[in-house]
C-alpha atoms as a PDB file:
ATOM      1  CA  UNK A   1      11.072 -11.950   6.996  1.00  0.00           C
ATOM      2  CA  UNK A   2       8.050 -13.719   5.067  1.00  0.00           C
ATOM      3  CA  UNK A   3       8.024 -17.566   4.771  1.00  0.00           C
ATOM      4  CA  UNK A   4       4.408 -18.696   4.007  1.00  0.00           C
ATOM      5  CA  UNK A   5       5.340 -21.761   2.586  1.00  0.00           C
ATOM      6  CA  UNK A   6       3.729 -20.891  -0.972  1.00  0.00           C
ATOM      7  CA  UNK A   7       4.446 -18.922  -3.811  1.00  0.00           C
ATOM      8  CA  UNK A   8       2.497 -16.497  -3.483  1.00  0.00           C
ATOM      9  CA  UNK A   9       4.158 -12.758  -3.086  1.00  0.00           C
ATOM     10  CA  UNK A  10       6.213 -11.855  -0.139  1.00  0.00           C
ATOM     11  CA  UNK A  11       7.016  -8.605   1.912  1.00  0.00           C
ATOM     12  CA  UNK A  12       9.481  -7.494  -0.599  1.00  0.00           C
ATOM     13  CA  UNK A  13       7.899  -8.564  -3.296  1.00  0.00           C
ATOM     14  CA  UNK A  14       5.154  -5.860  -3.482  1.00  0.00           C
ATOM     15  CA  UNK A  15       5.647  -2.276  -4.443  1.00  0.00           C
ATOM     16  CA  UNK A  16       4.738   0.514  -2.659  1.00  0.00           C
ATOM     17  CA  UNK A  17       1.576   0.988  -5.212  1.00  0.00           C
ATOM     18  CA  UNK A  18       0.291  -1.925  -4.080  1.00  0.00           C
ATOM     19  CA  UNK A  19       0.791  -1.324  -0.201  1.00  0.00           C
ATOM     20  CA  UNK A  20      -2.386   0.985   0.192  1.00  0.00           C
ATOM     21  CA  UNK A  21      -4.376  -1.957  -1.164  1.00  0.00           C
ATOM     22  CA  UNK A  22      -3.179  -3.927   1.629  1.00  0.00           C
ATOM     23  CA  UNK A  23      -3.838  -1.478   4.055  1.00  0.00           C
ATOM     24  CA  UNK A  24      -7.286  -1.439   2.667  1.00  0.00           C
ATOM     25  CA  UNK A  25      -8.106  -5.006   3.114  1.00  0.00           C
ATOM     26  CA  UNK A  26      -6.386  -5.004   6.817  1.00  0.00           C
ATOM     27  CA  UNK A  27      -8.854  -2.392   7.656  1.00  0.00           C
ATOM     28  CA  UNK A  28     -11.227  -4.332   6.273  1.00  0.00           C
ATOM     29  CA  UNK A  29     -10.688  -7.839   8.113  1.00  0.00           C
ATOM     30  CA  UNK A  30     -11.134  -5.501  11.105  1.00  0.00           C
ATOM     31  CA  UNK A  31     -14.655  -4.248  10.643  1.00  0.00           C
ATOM     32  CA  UNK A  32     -15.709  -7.250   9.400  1.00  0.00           C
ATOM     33  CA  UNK A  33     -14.217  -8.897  12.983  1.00  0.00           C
ATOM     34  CA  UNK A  34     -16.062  -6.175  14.477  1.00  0.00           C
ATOM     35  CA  UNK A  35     -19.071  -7.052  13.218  1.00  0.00           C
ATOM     36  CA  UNK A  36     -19.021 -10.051  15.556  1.00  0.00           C
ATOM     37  CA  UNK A  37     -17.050  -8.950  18.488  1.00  0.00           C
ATOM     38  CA  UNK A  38     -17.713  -5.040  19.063  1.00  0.00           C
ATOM     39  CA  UNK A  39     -15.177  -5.227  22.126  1.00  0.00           C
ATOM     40  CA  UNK A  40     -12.824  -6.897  20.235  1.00  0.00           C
ATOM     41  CA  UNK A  41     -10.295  -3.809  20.535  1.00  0.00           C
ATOM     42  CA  UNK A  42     -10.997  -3.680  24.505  1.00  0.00           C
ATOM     43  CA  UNK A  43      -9.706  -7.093  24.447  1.00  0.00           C
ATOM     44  CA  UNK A  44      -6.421  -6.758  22.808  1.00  0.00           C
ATOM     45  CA  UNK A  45      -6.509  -3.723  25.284  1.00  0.00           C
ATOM     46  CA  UNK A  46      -6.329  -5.966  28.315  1.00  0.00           C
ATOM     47  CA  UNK A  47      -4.270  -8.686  26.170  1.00  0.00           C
ATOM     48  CA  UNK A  48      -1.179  -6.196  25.502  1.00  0.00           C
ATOM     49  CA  UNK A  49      -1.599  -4.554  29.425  1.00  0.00           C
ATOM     50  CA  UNK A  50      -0.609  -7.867  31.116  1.00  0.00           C
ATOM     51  CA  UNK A  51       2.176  -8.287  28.613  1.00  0.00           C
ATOM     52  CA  UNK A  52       3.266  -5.027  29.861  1.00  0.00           C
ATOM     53  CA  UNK A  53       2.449  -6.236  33.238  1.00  0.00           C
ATOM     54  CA  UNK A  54       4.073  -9.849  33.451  1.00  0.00           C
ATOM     55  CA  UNK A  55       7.038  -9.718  30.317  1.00  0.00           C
ATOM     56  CA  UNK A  56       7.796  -6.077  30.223  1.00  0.00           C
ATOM     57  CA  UNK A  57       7.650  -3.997  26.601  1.00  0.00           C
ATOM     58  CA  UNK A  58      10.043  -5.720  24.418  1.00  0.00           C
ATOM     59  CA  UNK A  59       8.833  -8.712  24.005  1.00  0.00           C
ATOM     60  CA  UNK A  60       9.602 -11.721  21.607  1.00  0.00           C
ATOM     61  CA  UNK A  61       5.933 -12.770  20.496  1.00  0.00           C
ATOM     62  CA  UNK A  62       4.419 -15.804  19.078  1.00  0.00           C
ATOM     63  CA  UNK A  63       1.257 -14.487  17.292  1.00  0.00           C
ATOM     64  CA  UNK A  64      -0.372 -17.701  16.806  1.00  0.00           C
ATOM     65  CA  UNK A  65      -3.392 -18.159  14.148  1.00  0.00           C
ATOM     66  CA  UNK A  66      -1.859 -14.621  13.761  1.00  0.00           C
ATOM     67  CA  UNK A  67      -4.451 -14.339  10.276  1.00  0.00           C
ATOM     68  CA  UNK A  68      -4.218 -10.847   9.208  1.00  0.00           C
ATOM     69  CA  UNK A  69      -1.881  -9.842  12.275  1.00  0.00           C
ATOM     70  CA  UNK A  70      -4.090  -7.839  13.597  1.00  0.00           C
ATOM     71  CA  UNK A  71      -2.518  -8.646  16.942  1.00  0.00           C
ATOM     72  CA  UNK A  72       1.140  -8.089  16.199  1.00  0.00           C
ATOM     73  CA  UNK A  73      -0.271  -4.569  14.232  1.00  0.00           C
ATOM     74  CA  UNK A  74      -1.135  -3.513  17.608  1.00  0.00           C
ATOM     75  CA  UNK A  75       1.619  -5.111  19.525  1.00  0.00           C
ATOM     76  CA  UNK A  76       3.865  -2.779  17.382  1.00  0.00           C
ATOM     77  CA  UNK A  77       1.891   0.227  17.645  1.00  0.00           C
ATOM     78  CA  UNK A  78       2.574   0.200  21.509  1.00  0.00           C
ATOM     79  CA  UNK A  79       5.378  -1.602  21.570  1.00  0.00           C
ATOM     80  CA  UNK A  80       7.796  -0.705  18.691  1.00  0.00           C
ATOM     81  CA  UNK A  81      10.839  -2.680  20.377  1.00  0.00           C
ATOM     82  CA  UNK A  82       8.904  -6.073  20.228  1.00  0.00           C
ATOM     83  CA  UNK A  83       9.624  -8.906  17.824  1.00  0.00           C
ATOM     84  CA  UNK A  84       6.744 -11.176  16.525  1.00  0.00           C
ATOM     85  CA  UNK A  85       6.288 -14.810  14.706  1.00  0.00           C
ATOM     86  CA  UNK A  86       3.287 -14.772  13.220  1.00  0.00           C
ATOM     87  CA  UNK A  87       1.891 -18.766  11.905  1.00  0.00           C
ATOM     88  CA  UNK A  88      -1.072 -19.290  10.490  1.00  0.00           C
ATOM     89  CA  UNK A  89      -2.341 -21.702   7.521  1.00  0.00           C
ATOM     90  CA  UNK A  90      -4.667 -19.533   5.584  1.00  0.00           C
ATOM     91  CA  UNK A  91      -3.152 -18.357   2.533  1.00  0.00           C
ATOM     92  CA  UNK A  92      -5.440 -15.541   2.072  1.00  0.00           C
ATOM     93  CA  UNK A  93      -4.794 -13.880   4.809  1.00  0.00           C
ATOM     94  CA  UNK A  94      -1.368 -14.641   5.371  1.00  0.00           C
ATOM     95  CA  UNK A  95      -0.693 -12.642   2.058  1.00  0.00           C
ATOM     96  CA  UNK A  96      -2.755  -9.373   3.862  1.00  0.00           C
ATOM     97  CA  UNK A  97      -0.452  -9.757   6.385  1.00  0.00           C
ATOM     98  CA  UNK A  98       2.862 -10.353   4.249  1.00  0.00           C
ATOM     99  CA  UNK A  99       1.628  -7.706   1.914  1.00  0.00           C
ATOM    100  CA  UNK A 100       0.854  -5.173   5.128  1.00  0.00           C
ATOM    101  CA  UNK A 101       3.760  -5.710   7.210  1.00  0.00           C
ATOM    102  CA  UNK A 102       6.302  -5.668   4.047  1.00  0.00           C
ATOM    103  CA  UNK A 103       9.647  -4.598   5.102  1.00  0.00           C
ATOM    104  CA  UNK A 104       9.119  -4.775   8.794  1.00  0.00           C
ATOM    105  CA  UNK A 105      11.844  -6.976   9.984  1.00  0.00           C
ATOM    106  CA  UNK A 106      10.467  -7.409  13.313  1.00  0.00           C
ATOM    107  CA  UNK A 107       7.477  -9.775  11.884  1.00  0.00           C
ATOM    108  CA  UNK A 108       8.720 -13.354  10.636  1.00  0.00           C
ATOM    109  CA  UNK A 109       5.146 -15.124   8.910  1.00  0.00           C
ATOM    110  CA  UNK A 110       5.421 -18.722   9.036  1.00  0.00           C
ATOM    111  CA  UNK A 111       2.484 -21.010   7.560  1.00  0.00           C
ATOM    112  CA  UNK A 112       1.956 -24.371   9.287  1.00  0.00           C
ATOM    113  CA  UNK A 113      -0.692 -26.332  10.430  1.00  0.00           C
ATOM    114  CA  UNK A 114      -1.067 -26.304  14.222  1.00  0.00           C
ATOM    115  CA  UNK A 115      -2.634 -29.663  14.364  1.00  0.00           C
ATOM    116  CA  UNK A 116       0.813 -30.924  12.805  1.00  0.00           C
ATOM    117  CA  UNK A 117       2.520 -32.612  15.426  1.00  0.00           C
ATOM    118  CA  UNK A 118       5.990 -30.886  14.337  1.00  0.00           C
ATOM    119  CA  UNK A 119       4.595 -27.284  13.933  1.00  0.00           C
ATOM    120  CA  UNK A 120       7.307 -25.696  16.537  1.00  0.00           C
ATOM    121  CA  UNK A 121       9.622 -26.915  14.291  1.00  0.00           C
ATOM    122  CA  UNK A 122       9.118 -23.938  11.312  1.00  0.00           C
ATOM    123  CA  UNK A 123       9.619 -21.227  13.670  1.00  0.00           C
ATOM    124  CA  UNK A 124      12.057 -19.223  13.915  1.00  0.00           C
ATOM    125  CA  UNK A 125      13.011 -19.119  18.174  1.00  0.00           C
ATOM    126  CA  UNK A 126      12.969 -22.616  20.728  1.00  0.00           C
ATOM    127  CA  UNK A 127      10.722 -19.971  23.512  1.00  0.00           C
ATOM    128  CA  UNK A 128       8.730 -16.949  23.521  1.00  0.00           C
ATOM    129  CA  UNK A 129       8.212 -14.458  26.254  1.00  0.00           C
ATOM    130  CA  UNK A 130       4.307 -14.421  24.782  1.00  0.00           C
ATOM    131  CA  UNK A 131       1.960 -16.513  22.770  1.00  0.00           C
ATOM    132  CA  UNK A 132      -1.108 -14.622  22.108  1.00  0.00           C
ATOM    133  CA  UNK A 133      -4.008 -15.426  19.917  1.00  0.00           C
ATOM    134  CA  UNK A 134      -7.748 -14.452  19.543  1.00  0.00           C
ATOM    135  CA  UNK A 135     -10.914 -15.670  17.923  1.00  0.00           C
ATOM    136  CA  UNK A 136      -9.394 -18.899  16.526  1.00  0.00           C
ATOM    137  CA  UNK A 137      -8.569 -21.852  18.983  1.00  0.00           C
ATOM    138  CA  UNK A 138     -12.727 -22.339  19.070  1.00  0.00           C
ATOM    139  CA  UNK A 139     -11.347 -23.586  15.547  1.00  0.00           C
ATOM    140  CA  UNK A 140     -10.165 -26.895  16.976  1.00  0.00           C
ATOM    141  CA  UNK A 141     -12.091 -29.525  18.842  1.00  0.00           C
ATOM    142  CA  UNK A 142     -11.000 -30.301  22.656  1.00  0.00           C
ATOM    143  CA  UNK A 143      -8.889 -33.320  22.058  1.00  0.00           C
ATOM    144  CA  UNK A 144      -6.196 -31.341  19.735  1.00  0.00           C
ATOM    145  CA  UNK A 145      -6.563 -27.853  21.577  1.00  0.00           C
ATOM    146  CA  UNK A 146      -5.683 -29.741  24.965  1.00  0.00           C
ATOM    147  CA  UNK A 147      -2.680 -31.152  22.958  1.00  0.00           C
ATOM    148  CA  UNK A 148      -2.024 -28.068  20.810  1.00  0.00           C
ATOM    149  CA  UNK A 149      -1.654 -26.477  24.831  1.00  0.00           C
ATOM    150  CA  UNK A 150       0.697 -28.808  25.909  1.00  0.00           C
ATOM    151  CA  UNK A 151       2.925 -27.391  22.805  1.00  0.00           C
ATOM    152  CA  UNK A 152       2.603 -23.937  23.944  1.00  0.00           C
ATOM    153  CA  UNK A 153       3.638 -24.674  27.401  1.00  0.00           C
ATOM    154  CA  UNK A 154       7.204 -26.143  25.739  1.00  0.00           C
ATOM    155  CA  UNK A 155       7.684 -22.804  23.775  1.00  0.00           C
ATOM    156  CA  UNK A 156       6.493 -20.622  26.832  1.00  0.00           C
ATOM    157  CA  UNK A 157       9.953 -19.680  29.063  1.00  0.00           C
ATOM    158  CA  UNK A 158       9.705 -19.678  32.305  1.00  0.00           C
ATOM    159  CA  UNK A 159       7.474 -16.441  33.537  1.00  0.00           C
ATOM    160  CA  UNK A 160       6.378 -15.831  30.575  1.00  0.00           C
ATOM    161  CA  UNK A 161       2.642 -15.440  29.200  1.00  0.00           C
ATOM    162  CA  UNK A 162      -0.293 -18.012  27.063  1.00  0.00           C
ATOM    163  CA  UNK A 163      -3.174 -15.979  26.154  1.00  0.00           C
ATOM    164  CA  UNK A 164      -6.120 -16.983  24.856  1.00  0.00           C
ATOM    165  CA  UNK A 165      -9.316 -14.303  23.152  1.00  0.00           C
ATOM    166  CA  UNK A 166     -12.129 -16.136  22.564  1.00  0.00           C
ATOM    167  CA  UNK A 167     -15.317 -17.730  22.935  1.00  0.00           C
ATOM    168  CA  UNK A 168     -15.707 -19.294  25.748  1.00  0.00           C
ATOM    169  CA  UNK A 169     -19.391 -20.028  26.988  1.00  0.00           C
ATOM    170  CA  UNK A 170     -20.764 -21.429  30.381  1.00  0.00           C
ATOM    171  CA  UNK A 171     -23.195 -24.635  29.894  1.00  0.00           C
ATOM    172  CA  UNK A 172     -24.774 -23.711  33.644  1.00  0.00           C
ATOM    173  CA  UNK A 173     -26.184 -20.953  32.566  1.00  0.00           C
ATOM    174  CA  UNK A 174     -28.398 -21.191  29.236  1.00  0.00           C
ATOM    175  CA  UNK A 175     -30.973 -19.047  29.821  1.00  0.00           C
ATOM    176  CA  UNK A 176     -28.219 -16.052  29.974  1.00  0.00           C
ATOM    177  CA  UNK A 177     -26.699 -17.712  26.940  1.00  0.00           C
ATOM    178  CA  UNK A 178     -29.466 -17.492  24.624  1.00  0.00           C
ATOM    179  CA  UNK A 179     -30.523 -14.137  26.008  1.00  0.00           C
ATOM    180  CA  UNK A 180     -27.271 -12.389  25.102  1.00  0.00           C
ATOM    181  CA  UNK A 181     -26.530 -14.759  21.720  1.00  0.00           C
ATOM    182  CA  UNK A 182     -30.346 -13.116  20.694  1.00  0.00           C
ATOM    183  CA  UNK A 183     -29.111  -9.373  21.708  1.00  0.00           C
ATOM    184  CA  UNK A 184     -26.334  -9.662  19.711  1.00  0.00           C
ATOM    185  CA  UNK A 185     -27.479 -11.136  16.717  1.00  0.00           C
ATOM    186  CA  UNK A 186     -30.506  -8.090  16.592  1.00  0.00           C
ATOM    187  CA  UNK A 187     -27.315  -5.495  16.899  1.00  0.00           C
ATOM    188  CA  UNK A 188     -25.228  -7.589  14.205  1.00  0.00           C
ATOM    189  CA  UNK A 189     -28.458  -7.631  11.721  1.00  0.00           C
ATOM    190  CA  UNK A 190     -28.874  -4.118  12.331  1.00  0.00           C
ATOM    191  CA  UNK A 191     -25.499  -3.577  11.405  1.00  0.00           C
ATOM    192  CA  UNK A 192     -25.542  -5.120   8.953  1.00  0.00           C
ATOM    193  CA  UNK A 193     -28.847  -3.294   6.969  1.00  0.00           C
ATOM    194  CA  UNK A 194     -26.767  -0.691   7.437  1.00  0.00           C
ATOM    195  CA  UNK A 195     -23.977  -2.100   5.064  1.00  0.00           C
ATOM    196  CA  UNK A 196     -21.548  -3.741   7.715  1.00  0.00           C
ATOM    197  CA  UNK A 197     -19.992  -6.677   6.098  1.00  0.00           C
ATOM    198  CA  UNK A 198     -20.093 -10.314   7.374  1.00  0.00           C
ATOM    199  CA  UNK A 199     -17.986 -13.171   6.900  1.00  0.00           C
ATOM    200  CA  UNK A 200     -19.492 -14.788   3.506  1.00  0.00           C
ATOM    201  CA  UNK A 201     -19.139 -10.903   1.823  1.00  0.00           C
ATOM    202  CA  UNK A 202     -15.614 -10.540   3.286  1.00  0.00           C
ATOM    203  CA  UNK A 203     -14.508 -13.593   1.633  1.00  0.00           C
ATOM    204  CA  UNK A 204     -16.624 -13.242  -1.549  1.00  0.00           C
ATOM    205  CA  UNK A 205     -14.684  -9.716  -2.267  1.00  0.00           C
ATOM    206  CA  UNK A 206     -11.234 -11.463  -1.515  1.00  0.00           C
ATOM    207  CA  UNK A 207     -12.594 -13.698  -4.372  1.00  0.00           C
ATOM    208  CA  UNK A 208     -12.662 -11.079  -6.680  1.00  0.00           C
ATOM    209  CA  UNK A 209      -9.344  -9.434  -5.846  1.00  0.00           C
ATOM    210  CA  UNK A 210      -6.722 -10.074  -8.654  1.00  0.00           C
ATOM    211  CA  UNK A 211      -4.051 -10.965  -6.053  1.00  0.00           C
ATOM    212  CA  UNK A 212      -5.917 -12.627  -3.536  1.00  0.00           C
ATOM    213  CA  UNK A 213      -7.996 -14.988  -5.756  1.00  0.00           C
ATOM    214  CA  UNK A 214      -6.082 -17.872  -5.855  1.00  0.00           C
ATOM    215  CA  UNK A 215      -5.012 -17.739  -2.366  1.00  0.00           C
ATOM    216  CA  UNK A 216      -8.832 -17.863  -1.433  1.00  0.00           C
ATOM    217  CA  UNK A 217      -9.883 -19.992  -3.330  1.00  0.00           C
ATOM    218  CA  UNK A 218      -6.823 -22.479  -1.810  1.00  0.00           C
ATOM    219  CA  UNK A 219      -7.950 -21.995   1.932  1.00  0.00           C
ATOM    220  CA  UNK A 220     -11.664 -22.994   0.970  1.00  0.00           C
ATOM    221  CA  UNK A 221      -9.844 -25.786  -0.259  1.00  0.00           C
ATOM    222  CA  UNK A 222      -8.316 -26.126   2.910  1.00  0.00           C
ATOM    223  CA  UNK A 223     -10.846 -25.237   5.501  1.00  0.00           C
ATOM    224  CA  UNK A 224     -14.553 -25.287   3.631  1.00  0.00           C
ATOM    225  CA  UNK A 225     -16.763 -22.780   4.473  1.00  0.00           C
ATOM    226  CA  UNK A 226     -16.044 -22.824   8.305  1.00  0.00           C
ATOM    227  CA  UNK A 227     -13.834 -25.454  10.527  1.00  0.00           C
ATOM    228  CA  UNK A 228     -16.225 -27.375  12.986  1.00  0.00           C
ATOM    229  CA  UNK A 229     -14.529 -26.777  16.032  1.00  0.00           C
ATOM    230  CA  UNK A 230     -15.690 -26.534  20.154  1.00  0.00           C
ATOM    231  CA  UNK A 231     -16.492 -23.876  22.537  1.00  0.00           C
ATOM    232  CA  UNK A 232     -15.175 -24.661  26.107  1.00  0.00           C
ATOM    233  CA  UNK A 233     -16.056 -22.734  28.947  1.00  0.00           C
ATOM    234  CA  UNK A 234     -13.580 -20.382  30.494  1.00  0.00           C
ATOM    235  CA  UNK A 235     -13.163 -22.642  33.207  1.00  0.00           C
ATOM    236  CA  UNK A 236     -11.827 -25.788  31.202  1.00  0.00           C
ATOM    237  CA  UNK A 237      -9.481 -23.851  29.771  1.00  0.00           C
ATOM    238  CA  UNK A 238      -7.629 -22.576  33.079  1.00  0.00           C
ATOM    239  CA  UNK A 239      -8.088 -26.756  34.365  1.00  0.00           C
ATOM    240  CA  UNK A 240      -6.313 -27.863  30.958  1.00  0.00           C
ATOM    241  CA  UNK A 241      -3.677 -25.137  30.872  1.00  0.00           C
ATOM    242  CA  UNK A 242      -2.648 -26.038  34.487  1.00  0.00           C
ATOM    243  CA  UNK A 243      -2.601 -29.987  33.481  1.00  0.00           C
ATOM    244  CA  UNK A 244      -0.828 -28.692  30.017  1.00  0.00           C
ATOM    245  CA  UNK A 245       2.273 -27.449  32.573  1.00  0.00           C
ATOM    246  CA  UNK A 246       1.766 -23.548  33.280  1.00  0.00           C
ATOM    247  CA  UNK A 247       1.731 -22.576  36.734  1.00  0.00           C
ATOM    248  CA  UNK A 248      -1.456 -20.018  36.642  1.00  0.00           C
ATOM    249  CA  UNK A 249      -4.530 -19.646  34.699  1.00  0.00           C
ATOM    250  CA  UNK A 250      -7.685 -17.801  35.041  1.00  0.00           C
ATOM    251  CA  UNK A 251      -9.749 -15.165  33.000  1.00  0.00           C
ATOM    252  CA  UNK A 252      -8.358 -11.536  32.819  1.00  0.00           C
ATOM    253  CA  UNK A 253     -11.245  -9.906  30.854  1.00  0.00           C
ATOM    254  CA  UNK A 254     -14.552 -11.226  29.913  1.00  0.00           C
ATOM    255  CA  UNK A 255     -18.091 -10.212  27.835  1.00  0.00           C
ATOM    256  CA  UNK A 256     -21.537 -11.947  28.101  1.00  0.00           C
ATOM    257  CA  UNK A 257     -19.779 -14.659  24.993  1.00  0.00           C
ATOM    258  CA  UNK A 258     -16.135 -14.489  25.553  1.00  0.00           C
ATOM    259  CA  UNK A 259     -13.197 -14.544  27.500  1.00  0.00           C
ATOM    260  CA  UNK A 260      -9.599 -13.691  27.437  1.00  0.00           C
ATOM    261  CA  UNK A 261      -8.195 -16.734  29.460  1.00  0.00           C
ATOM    262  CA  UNK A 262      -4.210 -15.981  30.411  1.00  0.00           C
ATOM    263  CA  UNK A 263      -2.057 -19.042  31.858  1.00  0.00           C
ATOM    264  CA  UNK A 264       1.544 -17.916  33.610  1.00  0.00           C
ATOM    265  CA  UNK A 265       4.383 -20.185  33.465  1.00  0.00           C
END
């Protein structure tokens, strides 16, 4: 089921002619991710092992800031008996993923905005075995991602799994900081003279696309160029998921820049 909240088209709305496009741009959204994060697959990896580990293979799945669904894509691929909610509020990219996972009835899309107090209440289950998400809480400033946490612990069950992909620097140590953020930049310009797309392209092709026009130019609307969000370290995360109400919390995986922070309930 597809319920993005506009009227834009839905999973059985588009015909198979049009599925290959979608496809397309899925691919896409991944290279251009990878562009950033070149580990970003070794991290959903790790992600989808300790949901193996800690809720077993069928789980129900809250794929939050789910964008494309690039995590509930994989989630499927290895687990095909799992269920997902994907919510997101990007209309762009919640018609990829609407257009990409037509017909699937084990994906519900729901767009809301996760810094509405009464988000929980558009989806589609009262608890989830696992909320995942990646490169999209550093979206939000402290203040609402400690209280957007405190919401996830509610829809967590008991035993069941918060996990977190994303960037998650360490103040104490800037000289490492700066020394990685200036390797990776040299790889990413390489890269890109040699035609890798970034962000700003990405979106300025989506602009172009007949279908996706108007829902791109509506999340500029929404969003601007970029949200102005923070960057906690790995280690406020695990203190504010443990005040938040889950029982365990520490890194599971971690690059030079990021982390994949997982709290237990």
């Amino acid at each position: 089921m597809v319920d993005t909240g506009t009227g834009a088209e839905t999973g059985t709305a588009v015909d198979a002619g049009r599925r290959a496009d979608w496809r397309a741009w899925q691919d896409s959204w991944d290279r251009q991710q990878e562009w950033y994060m070149p580990d970003r697959e070794e991290r959903f990896r790790v992600m989808l092992d300790m949901v193996e580990a800690l809720v077993g293979r069928e789980p129900r799945v809250l794929d939050l800031a789910c964008g494309t669904g690039s995590i509930t894509d994989r989630l499927f691929q290895r687990f095909p008996g799992a269920t997902s909610t994907g919510v997101d509020l990007d209309p762009a990219l919640l018609a990829i993923a609407g257009g990409y996972f037509a017909g699937d009835s084990r994906l519900t899309l729901v767009r809301a905005d996760l810094k509405d107090p009464d988000w929980t209440a558009k989806l589609p289950y009262d608890s989830y075995d696992a909320v995942l998400t990646a490169t999209a809480l550093h979206w939000l400033h402290t203040e609402p991602l400690a209280v957007l946490y405190g919401q996830l612990a509610g829809l967590v069950r008991p035993g069941g799994v918060f996990m977190n992909a994303d960037h998650m620097t360490d103040p104490a140590t800037p000289r490492i900081n700066e020394a990685e953020r200036a390797h990776r930049h040299r790889e990413m310009d390489r890269a890109k003279a040699e035609g890798a797309l970034d962000w700003a392209d990405w979106w300025d092709l989506a602009a172009k696309d007949p279908v996706l026009a108007g829902p791109t130019a509506e999340r500029f609307a929404i969003y601007g160029e970029h949200a102005d969000g923070d960057t906690p370290s790995a280690e406020w995360h695990a203190t504010t998921l443990i005040g938040a109400g889950f029982g365990e919390a520490r890194a599971v995986w971690s690059s030079p820049s990021d982390s994949l922070m997982l709290a237990l309930k």
